[in-house]
PDB file of N, CA and C in Angstrom:
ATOM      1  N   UNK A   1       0.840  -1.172   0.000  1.00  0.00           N
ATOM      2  CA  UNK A   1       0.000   0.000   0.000  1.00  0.00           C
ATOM      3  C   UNK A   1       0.881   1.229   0.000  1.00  0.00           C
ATOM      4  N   UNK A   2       0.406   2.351  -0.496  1.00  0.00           N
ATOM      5  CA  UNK A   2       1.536   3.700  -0.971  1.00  0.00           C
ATOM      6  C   UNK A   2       0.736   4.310  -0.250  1.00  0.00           C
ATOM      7  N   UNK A   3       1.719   5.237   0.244  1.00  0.00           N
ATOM      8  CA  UNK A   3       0.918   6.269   1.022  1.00  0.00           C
ATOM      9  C   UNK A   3       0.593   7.412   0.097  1.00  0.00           C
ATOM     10  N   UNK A   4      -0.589   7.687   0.147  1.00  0.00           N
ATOM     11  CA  UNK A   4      -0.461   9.249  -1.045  1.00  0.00           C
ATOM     12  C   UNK A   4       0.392  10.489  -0.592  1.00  0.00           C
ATOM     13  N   UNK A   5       0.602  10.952  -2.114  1.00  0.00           N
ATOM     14  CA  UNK A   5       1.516  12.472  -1.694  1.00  0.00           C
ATOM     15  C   UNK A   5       0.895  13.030  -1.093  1.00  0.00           C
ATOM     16  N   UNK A   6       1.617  14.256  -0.530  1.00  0.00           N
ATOM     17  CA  UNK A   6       0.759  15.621   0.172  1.00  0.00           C
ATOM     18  C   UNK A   6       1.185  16.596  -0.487  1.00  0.00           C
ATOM     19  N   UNK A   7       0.541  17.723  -1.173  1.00  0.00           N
ATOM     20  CA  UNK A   7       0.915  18.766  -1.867  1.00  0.00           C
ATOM     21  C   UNK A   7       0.582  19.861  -1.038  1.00  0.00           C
ATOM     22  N   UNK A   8       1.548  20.586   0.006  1.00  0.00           N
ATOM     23  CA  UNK A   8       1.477  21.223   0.739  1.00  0.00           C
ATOM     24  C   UNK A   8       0.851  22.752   0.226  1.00  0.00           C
ATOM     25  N   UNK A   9       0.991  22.960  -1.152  1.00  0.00           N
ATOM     26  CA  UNK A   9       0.382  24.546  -1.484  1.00  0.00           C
ATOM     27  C   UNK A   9      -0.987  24.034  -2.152  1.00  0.00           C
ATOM     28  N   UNK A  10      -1.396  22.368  -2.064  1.00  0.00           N
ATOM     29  CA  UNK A  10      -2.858  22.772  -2.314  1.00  0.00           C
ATOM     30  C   UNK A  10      -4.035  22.319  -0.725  1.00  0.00           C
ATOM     31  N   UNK A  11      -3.104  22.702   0.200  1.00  0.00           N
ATOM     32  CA  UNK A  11      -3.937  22.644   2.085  1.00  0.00           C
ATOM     33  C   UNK A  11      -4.455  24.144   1.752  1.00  0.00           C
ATOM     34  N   UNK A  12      -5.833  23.821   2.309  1.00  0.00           N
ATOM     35  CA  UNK A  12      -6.448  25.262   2.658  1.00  0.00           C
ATOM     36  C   UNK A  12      -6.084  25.734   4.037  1.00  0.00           C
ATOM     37  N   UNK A  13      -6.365  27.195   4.249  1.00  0.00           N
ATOM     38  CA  UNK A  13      -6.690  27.534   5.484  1.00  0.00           C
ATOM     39  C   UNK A  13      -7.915  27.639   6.487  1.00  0.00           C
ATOM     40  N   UNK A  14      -7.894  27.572   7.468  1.00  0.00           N
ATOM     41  CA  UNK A  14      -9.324  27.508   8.060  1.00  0.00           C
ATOM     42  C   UNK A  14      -9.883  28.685   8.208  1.00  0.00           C
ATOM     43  N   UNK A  15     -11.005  28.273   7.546  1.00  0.00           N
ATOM     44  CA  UNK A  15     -12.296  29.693   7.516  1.00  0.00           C
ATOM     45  C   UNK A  15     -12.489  30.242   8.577  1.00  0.00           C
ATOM     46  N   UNK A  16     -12.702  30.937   8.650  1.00  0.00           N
ATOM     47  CA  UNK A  16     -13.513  31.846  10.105  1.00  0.00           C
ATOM     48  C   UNK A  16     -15.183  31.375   9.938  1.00  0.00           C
ATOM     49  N   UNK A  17     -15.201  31.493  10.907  1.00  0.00           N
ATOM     50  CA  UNK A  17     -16.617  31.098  11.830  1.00  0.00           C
ATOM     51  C   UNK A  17     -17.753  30.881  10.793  1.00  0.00           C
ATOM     52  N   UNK A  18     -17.892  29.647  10.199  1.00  0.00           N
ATOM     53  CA  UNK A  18     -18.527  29.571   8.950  1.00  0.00           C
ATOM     54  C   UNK A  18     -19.981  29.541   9.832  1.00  0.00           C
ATOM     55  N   UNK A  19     -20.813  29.440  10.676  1.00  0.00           N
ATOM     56  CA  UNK A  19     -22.087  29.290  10.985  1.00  0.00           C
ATOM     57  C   UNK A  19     -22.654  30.103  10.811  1.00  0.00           C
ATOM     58  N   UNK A  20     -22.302  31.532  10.378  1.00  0.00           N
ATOM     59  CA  UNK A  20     -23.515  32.735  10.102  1.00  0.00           C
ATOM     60  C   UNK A  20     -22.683  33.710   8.858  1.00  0.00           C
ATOM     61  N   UNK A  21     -21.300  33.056   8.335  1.00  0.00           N
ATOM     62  CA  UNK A  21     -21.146  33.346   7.265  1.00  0.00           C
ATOM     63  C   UNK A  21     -21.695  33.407   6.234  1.00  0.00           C
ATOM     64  N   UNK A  22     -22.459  33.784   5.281  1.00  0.00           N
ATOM     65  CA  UNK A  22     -23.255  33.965   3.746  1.00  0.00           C
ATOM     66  C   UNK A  22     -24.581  33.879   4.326  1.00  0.00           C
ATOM     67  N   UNK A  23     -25.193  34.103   5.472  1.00  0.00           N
ATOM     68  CA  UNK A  23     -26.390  33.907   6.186  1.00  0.00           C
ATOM     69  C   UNK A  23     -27.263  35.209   6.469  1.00  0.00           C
ATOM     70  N   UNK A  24     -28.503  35.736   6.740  1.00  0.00           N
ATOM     71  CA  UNK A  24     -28.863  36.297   7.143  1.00  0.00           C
ATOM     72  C   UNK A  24     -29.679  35.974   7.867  1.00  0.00           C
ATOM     73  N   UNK A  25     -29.407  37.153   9.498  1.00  0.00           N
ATOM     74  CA  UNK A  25     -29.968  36.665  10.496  1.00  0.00           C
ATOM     75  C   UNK A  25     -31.524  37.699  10.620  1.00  0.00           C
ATOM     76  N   UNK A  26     -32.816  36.601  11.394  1.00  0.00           N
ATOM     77  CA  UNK A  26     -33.769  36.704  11.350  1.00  0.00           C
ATOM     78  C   UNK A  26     -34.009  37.748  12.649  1.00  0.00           C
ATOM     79  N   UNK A  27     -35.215  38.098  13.278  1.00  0.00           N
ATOM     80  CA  UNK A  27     -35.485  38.735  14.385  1.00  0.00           C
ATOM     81  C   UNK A  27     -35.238  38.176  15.592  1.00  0.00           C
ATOM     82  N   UNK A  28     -35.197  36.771  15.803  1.00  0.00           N
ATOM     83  CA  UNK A  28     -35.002  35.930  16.454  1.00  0.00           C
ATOM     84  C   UNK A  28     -33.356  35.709  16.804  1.00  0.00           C
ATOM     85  N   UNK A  29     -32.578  35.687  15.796  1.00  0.00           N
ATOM     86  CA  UNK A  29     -30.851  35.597  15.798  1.00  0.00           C
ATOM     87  C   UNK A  29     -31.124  35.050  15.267  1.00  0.00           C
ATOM     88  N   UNK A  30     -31.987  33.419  14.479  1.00  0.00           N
ATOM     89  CA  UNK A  30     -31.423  32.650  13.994  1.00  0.00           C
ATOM     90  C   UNK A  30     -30.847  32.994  12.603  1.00  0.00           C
ATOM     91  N   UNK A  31     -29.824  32.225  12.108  1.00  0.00           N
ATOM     92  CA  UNK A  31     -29.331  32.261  11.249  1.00  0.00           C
ATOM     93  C   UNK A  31     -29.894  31.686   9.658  1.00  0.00           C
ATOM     94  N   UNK A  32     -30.510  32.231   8.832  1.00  0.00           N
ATOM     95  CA  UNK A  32     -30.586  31.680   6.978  1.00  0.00           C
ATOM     96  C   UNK A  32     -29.988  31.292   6.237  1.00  0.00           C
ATOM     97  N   UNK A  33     -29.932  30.090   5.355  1.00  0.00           N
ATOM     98  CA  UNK A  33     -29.281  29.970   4.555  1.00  0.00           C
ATOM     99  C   UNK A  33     -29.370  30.934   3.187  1.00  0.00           C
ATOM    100  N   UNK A  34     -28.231  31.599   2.658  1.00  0.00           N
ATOM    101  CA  UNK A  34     -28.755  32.199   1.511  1.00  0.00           C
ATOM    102  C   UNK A  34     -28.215  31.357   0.004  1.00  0.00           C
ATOM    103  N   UNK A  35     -28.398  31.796  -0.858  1.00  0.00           N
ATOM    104  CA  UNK A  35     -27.565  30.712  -2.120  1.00  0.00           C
ATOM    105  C   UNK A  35     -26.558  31.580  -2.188  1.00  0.00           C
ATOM    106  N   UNK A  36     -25.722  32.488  -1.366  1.00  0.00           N
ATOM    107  CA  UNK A  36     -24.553  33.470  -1.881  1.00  0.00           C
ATOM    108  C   UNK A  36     -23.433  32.130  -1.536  1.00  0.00           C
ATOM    109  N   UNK A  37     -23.193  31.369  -0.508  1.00  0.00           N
ATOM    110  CA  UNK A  37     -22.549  30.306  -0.129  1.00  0.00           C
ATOM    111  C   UNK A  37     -21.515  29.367  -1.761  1.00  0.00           C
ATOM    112  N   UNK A  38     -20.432  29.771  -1.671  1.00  0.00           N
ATOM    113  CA  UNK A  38     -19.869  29.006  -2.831  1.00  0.00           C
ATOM    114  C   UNK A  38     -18.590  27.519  -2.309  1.00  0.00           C
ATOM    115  N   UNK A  39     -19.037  26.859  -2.557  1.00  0.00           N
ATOM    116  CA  UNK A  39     -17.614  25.757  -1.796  1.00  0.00           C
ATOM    117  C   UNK A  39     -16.878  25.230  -3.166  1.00  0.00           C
ATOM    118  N   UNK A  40     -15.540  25.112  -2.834  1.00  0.00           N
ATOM    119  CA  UNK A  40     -14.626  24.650  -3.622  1.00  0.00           C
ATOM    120  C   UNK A  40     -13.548  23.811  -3.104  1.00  0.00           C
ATOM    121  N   UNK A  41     -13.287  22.285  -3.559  1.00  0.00           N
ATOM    122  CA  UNK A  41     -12.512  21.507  -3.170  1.00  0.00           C
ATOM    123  C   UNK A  41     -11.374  21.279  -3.191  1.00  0.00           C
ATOM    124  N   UNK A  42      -9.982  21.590  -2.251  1.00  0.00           N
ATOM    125  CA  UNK A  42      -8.741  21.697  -3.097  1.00  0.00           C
ATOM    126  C   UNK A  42      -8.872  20.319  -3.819  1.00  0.00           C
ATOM    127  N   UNK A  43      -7.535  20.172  -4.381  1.00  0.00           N
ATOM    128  CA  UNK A  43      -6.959  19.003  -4.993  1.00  0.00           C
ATOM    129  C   UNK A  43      -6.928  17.618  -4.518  1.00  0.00           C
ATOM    130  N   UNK A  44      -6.164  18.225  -3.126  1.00  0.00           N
ATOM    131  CA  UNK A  44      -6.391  17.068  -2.511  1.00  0.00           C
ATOM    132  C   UNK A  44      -7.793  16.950  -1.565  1.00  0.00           C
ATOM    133  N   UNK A  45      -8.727  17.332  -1.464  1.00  0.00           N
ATOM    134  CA  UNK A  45     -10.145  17.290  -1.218  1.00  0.00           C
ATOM    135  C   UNK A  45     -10.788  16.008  -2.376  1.00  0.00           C
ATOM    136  N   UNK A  46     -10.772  16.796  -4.119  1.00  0.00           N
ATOM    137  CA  UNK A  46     -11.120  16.239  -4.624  1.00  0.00           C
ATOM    138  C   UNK A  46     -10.780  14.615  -4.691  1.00  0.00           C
ATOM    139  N   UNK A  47      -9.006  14.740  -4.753  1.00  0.00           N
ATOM    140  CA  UNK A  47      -8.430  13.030  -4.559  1.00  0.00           C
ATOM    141  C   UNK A  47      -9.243  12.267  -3.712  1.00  0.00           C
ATOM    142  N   UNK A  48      -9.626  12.903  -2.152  1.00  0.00           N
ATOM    143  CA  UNK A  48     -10.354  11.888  -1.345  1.00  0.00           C
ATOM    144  C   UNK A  48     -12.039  11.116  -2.116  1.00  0.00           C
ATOM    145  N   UNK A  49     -12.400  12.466  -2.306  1.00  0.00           N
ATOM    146  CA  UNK A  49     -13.837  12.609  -2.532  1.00  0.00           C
ATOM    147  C   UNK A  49     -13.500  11.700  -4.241  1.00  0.00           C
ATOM    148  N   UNK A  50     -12.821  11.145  -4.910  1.00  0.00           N
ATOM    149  CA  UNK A  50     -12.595  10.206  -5.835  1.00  0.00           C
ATOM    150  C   UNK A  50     -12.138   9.176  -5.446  1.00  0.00           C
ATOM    151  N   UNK A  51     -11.952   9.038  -3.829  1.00  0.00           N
ATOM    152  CA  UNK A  51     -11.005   7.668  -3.980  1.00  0.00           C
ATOM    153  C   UNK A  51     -12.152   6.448  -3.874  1.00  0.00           C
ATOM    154  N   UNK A  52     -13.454   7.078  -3.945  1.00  0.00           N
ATOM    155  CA  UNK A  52     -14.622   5.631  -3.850  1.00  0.00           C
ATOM    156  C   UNK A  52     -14.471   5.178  -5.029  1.00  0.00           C
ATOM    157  N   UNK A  53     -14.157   6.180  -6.001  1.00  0.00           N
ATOM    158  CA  UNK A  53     -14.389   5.456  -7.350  1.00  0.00           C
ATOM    159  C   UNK A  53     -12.908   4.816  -8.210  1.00  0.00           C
ATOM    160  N   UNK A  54     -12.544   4.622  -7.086  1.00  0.00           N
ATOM    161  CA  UNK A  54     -11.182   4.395  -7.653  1.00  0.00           C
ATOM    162  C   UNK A  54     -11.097   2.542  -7.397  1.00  0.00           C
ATOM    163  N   UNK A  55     -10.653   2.280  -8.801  1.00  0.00           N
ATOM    164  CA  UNK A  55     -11.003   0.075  -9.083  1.00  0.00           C
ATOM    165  C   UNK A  55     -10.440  -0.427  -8.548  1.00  0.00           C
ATOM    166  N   UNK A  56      -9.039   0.465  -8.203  1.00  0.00           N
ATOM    167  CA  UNK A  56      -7.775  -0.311  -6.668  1.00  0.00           C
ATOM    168  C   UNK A  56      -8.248  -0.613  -5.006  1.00  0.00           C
ATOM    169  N   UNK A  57      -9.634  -0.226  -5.129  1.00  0.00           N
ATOM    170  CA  UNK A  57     -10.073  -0.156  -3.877  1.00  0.00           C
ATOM    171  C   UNK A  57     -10.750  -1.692  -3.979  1.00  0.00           C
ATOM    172  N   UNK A  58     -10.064  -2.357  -2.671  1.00  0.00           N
ATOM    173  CA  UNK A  58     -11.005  -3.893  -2.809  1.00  0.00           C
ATOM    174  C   UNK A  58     -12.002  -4.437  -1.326  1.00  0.00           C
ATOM    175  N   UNK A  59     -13.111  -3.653  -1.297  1.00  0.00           N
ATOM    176  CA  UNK A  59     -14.266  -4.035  -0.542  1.00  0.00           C
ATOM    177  C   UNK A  59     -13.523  -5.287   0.442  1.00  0.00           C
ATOM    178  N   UNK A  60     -13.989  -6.022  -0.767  1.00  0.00           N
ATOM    179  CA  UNK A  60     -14.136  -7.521  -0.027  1.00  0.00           C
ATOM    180  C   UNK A  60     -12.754  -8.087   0.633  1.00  0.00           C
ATOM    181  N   UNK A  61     -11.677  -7.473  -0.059  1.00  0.00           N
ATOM    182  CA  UNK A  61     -10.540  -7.556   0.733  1.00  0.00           C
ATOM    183  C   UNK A  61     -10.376  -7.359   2.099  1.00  0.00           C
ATOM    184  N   UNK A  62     -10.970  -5.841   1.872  1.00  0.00           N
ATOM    185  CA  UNK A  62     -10.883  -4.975   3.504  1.00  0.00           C
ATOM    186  C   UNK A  62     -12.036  -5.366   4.484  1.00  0.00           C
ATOM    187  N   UNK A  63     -13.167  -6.207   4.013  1.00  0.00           N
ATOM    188  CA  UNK A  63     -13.965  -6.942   5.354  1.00  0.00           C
ATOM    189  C   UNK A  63     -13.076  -8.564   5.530  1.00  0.00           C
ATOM    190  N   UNK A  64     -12.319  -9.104   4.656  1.00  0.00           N
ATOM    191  CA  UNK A  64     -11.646 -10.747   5.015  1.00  0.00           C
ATOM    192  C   UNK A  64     -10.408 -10.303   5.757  1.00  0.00           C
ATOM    193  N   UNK A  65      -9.859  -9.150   6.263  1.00  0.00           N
ATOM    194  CA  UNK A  65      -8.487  -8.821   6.564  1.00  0.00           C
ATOM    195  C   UNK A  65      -9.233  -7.980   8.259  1.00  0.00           C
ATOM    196  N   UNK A  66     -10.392  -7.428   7.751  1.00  0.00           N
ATOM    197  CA  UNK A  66     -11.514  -6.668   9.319  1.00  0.00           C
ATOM    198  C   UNK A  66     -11.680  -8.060  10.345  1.00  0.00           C
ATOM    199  N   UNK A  67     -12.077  -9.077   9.017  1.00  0.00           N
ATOM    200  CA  UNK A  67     -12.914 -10.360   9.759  1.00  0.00           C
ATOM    201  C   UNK A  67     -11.875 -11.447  10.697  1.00  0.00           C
ATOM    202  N   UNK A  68     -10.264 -11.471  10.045  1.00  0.00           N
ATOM    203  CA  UNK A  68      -8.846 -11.993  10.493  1.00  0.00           C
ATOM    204  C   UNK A  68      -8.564 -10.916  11.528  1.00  0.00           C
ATOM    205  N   UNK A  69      -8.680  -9.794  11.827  1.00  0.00           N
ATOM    206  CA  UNK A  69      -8.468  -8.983  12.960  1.00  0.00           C
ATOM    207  C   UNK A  69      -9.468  -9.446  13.841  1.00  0.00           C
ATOM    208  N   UNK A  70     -10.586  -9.126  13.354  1.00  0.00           N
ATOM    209  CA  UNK A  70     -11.458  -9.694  15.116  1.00  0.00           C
ATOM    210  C   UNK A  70     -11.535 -10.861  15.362  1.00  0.00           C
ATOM    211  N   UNK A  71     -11.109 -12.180  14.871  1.00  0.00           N
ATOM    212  CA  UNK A  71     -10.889 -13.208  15.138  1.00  0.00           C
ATOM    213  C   UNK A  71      -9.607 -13.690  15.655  1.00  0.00           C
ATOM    214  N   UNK A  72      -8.755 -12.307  15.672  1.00  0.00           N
ATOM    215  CA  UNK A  72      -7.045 -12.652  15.952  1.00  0.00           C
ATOM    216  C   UNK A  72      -6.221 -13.377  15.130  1.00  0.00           C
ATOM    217  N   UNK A  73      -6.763 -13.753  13.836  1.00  0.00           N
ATOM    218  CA  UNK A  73      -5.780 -14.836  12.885  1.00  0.00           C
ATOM    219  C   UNK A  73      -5.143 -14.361  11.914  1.00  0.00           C
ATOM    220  N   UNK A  74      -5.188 -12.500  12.363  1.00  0.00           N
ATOM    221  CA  UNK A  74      -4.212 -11.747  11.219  1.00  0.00           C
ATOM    222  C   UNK A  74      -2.754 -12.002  11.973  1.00  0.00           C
ATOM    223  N   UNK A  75      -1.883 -11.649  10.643  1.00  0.00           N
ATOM    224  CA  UNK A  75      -0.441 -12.104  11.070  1.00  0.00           C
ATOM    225  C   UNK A  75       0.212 -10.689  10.796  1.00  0.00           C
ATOM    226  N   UNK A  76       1.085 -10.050  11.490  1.00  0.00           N
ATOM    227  CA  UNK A  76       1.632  -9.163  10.958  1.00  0.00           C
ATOM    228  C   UNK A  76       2.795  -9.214  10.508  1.00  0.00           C
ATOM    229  N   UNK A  77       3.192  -8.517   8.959  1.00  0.00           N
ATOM    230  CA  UNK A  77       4.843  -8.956   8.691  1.00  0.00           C
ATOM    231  C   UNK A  77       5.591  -7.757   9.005  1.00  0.00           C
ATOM    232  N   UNK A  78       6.022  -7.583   9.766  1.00  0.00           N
ATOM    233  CA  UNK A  78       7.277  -6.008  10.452  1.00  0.00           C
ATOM    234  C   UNK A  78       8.215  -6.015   9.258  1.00  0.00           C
ATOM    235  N   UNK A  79       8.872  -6.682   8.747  1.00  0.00           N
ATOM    236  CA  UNK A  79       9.649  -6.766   7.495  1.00  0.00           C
ATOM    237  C   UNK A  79       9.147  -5.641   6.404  1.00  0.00           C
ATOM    238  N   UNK A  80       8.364  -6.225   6.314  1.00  0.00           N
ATOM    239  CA  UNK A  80       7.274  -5.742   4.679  1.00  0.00           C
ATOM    240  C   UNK A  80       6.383  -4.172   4.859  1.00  0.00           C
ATOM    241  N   UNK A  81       6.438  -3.994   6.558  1.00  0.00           N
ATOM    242  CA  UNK A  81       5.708  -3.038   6.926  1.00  0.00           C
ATOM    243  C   UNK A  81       6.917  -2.074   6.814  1.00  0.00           C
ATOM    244  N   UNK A  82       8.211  -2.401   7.383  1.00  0.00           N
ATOM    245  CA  UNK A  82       9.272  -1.486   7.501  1.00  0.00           C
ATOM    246  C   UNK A  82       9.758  -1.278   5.714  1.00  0.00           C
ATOM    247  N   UNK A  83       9.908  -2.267   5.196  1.00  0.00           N
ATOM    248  CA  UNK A  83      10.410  -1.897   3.981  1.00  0.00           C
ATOM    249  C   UNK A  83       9.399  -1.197   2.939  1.00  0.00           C
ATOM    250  N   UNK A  84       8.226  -1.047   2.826  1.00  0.00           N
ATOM    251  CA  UNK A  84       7.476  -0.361   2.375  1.00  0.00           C
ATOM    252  C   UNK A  84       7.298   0.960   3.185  1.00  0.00           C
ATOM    253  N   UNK A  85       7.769   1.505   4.129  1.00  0.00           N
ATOM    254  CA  UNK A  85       7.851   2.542   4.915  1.00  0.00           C
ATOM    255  C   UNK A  85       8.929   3.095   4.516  1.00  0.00           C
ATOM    256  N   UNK A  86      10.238   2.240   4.175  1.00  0.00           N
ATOM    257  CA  UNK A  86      11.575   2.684   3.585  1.00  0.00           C
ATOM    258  C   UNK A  86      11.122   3.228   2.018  1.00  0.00           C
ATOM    259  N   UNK A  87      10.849   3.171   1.248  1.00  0.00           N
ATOM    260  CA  UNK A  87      10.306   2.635  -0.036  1.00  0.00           C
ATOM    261  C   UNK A  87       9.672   4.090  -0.089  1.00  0.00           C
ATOM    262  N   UNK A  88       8.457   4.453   0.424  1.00  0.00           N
ATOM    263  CA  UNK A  88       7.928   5.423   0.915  1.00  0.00           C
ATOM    264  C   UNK A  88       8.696   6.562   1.264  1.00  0.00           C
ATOM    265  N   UNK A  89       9.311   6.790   1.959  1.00  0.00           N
ATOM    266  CA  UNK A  89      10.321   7.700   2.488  1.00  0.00           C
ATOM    267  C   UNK A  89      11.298   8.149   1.357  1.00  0.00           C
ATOM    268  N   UNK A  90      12.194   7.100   0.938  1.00  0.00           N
ATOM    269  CA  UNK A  90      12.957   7.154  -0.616  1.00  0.00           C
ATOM    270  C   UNK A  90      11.714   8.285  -1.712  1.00  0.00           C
ATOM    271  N   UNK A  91      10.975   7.511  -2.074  1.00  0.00           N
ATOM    272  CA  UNK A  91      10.030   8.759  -2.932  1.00  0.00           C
ATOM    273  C   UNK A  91      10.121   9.513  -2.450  1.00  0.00           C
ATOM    274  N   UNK A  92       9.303   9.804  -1.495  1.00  0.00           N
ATOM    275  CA  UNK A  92       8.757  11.268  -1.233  1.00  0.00           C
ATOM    276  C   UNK A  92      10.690  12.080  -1.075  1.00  0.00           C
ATOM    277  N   UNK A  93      11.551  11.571  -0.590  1.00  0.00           N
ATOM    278  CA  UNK A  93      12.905  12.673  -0.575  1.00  0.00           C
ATOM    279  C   UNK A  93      13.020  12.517  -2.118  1.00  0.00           C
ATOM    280  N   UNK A  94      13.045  11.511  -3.164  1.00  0.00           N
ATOM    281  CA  UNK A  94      13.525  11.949  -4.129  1.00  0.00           C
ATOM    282  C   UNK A  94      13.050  12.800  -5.407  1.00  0.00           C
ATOM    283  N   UNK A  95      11.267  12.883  -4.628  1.00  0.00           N
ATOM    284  CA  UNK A  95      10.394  13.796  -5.173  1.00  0.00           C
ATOM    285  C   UNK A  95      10.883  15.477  -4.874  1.00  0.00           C
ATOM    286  N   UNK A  96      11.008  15.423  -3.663  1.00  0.00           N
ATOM    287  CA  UNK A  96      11.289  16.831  -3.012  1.00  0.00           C
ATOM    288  C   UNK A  96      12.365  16.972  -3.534  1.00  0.00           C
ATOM    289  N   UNK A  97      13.637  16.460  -3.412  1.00  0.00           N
ATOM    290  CA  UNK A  97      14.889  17.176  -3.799  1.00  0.00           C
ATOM    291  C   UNK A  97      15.313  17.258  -5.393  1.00  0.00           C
ATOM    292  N   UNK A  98      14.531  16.738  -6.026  1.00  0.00           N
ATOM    293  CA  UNK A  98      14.388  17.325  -7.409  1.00  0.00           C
ATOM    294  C   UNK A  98      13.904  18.335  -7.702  1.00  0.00           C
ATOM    295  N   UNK A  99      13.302  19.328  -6.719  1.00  0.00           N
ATOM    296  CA  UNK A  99      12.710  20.574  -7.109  1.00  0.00           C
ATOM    297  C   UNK A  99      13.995  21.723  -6.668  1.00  0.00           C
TER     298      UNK A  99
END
């Protein structure tokens, strides 16, 4: 399994107090929705919000590997976990220091 990149200039910042932002408030305080409200997904927003549809994803895998955990008859390999962590690490520095 690969860990995905992180593209640090496409993280948003956090909004300010979105609950009565694009809203107008009634006599009461409560708050309206108006249609002025626009949302936009970074990049990596969108990646998540695609990864359902993505064919590498295997359901039935991930309940027979859920079903070996709560039964205790998963095995773990530390080898394969560390060297794919190495593997991992290698990219991502040889991504970065090419820029």
């Amino acid at each position: 399994m690969k860990i995905g990149s992180f593209d640090p200039k496409s993280a948003t910042s956090p909004l300010a107090d979105t609950r009565t932002r694009g809203a107008k408030s009634d006599k009461s305080g409560a708050a309206e929705a108006t249609d002025s409200a626009q949302v936009s997904l970074s990049t990596t927003g969108s990646a998540i919000a695609d990864a359902g549809a993505d064919p590498s994803f295997d359901a039935a895998k991930v309940e027979r590997i859920a079903q070996a955990i709560r039964e205790g008859k998963f095995k773990v390999n530390p080898e394969k976990i560390a060297d794919k962590l190495i593997s991992n690490a290698q990219d991502l520095l040889k991504r970065y220091s090419d820029h």
